[in-house]
C-alpha atoms as a PDB file:
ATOM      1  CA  UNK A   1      14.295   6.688 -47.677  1.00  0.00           C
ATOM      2  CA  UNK A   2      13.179   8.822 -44.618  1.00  0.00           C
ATOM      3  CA  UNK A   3      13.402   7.924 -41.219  1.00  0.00           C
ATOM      4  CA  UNK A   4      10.576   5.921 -39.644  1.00  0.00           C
ATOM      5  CA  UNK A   5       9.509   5.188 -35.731  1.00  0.00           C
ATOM      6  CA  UNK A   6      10.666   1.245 -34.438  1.00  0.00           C
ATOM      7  CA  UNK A   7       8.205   0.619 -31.604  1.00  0.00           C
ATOM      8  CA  UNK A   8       9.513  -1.171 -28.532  1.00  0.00           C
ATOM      9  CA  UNK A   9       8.298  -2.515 -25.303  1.00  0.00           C
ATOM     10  CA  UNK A  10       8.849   0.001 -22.573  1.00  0.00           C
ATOM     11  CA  UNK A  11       6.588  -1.137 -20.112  1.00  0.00           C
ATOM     12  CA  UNK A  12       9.227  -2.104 -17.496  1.00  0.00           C
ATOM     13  CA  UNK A  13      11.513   0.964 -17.905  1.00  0.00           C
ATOM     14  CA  UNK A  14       9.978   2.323 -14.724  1.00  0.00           C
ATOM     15  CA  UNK A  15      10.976  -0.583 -12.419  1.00  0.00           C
ATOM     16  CA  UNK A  16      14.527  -0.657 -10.476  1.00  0.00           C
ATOM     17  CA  UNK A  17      15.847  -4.122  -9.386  1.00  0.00           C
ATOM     18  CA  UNK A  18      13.373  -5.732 -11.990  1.00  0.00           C
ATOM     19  CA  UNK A  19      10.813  -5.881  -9.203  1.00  0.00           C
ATOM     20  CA  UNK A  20      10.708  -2.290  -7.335  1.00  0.00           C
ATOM     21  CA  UNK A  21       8.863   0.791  -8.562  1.00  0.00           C
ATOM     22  CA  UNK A  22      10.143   3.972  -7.174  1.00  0.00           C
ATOM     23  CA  UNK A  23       6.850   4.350  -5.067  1.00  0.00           C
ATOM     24  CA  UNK A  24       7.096   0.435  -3.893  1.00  0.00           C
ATOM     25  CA  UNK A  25      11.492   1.282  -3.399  1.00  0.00           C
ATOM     26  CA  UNK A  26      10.533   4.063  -1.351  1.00  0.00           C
ATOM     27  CA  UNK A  27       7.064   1.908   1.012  1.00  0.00           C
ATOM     28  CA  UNK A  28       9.872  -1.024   1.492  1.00  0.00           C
ATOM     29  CA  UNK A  29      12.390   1.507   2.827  1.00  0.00           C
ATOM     30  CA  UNK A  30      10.158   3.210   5.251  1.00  0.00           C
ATOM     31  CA  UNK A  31       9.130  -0.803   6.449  1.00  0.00           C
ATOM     32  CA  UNK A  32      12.697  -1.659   6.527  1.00  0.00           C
ATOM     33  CA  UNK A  33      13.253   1.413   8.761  1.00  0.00           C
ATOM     34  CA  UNK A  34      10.675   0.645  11.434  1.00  0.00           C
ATOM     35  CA  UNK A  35      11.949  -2.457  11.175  1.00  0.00           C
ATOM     36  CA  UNK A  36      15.595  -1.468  11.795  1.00  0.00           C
ATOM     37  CA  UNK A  37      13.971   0.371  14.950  1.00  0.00           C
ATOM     38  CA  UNK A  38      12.348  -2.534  16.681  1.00  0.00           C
ATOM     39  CA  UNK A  39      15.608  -3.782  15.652  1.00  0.00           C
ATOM     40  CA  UNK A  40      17.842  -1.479  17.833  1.00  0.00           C
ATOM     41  CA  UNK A  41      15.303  -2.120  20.724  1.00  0.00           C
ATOM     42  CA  UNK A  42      15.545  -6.402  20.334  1.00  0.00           C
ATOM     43  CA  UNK A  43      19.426  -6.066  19.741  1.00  0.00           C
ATOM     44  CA  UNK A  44      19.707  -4.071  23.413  1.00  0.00           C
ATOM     45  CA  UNK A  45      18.140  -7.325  24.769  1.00  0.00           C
ATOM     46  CA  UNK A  46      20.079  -9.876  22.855  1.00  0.00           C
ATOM     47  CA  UNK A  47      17.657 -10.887  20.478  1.00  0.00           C
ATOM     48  CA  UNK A  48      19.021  -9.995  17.372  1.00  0.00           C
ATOM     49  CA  UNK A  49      17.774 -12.704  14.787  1.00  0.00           C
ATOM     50  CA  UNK A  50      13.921 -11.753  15.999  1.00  0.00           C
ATOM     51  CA  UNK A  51      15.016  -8.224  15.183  1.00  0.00           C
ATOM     52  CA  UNK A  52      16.101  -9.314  11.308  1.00  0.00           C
ATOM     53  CA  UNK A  53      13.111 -11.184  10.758  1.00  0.00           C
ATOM     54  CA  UNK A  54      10.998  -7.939  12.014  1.00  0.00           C
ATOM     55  CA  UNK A  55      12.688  -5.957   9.233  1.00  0.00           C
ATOM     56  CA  UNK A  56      12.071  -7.920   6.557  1.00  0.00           C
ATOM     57  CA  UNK A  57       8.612  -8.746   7.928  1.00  0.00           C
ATOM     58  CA  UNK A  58       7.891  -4.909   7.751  1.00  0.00           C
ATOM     59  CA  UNK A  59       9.960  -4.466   4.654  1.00  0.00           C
ATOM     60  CA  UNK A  60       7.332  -6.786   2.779  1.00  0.00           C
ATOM     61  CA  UNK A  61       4.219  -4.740   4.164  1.00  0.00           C
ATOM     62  CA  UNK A  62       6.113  -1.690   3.074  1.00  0.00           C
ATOM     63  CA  UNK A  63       6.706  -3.224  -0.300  1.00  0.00           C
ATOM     64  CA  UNK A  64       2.605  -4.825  -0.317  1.00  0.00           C
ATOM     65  CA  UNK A  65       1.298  -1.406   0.414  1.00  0.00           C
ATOM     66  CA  UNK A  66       3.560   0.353  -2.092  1.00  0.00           C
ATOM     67  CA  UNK A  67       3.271  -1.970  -5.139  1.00  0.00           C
ATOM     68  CA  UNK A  68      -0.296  -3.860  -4.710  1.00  0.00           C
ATOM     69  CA  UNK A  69      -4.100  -3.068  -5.396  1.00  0.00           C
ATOM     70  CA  UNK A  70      -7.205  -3.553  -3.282  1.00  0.00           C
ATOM     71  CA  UNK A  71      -9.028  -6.748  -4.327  1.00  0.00           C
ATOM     72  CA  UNK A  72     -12.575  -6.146  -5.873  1.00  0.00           C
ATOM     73  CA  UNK A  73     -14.406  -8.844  -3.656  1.00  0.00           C
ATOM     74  CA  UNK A  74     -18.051  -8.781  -4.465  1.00  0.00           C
ATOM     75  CA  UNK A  75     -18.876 -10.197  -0.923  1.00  0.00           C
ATOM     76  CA  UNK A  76     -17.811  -7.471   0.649  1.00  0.00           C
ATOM     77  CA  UNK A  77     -19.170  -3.759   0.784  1.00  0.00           C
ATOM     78  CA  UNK A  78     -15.681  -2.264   1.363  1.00  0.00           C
ATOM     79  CA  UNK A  79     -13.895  -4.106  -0.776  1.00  0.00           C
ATOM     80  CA  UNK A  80     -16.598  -3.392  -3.808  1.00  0.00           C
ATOM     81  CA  UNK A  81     -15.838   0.724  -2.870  1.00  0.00           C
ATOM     82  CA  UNK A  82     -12.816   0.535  -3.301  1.00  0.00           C
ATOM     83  CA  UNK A  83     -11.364  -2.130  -5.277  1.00  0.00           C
ATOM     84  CA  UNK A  84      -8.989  -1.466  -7.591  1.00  0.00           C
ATOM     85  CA  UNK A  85      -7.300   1.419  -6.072  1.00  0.00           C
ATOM     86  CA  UNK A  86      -3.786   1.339  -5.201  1.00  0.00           C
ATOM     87  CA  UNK A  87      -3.384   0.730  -0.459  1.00  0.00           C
ATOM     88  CA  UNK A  88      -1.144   3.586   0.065  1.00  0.00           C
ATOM     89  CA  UNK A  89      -3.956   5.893  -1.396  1.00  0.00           C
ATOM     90  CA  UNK A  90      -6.777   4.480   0.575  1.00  0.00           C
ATOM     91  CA  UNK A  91      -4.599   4.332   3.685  1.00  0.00           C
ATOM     92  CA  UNK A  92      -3.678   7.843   2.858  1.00  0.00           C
ATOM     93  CA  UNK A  93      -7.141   8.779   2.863  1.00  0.00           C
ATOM     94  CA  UNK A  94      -8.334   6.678   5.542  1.00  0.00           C
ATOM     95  CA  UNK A  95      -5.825   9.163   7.677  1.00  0.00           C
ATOM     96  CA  UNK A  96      -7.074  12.271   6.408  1.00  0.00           C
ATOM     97  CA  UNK A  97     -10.560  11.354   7.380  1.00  0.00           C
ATOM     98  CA  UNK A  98      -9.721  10.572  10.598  1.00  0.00           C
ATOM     99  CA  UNK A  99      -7.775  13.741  10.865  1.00  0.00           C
ATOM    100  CA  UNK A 100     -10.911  15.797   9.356  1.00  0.00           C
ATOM    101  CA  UNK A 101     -13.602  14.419  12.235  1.00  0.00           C
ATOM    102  CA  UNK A 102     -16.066  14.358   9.810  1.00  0.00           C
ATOM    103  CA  UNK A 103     -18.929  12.171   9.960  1.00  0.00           C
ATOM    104  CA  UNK A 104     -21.088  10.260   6.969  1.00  0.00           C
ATOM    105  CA  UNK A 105     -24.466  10.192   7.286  1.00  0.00           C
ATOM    106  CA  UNK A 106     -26.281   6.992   5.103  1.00  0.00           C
ATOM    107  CA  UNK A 107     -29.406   6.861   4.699  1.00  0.00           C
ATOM    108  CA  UNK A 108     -30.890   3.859   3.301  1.00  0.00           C
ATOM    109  CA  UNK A 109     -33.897   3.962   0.916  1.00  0.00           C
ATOM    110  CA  UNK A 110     -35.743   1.275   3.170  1.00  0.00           C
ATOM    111  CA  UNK A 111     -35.772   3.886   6.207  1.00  0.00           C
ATOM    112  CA  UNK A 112     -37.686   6.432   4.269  1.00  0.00           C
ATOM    113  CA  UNK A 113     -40.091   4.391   2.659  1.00  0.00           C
ATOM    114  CA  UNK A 114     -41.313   2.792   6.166  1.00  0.00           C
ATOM    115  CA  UNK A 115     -41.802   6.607   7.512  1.00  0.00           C
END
């Protein structure tokens, strides 16, 4: 008898704490660090349990933007673009744009045609 391959499930191996990615692990730490920043600033005027709530308020966008995928929402133009993509990459490119001054130019079949 030779050796033969046993398949198993390895579709979670990725994951740390069950629930975090490394890309979502790393989103919620950069949320839970602004966080701990509005934090300081709160704390300074005595409102510290405001300050907690704000970091795990921006701990959960961090995590949101790191694990989740744009909707596909056929009523909306945007959404039909781009859904299905991952946030942080259309974020990420959103910046880059802006950064880039470029500008689109659209021209719509309708405007030609009455010309």
């Amino acid at each position: 008898m030779g050796p033969y391959y046993i398949p198993r499930n390895v579709k979670d191996e990725g994951r740390i704490l069950f629930i975090f990615t490394g890309k979502s692990l790393i989103y919620t730490a950069i949320g839970a660090a602004v966080g701990f920043f509005f934090n300081l600033i709160l704390s300074a005027f005595g409102a510290m349990l405001i300050g907690m709530v704000l970091i795990a308020i921006f701990a959960l966008i961090g995590f949101a933007i790191g694990t989740f995928k744009m909707p596909s929402i056929g009523s909306f133009a945007f959404t039909k673009k781009v859904g299905g993509e991952p946030i942080d990459e259309i974020i990420l490119r959103a910046i880059k744009f802006k950064k880039s001054n470029s500008k689109i130019y659209v021209y719509d079949e309708e405007e030609t045609k009455d010309e």
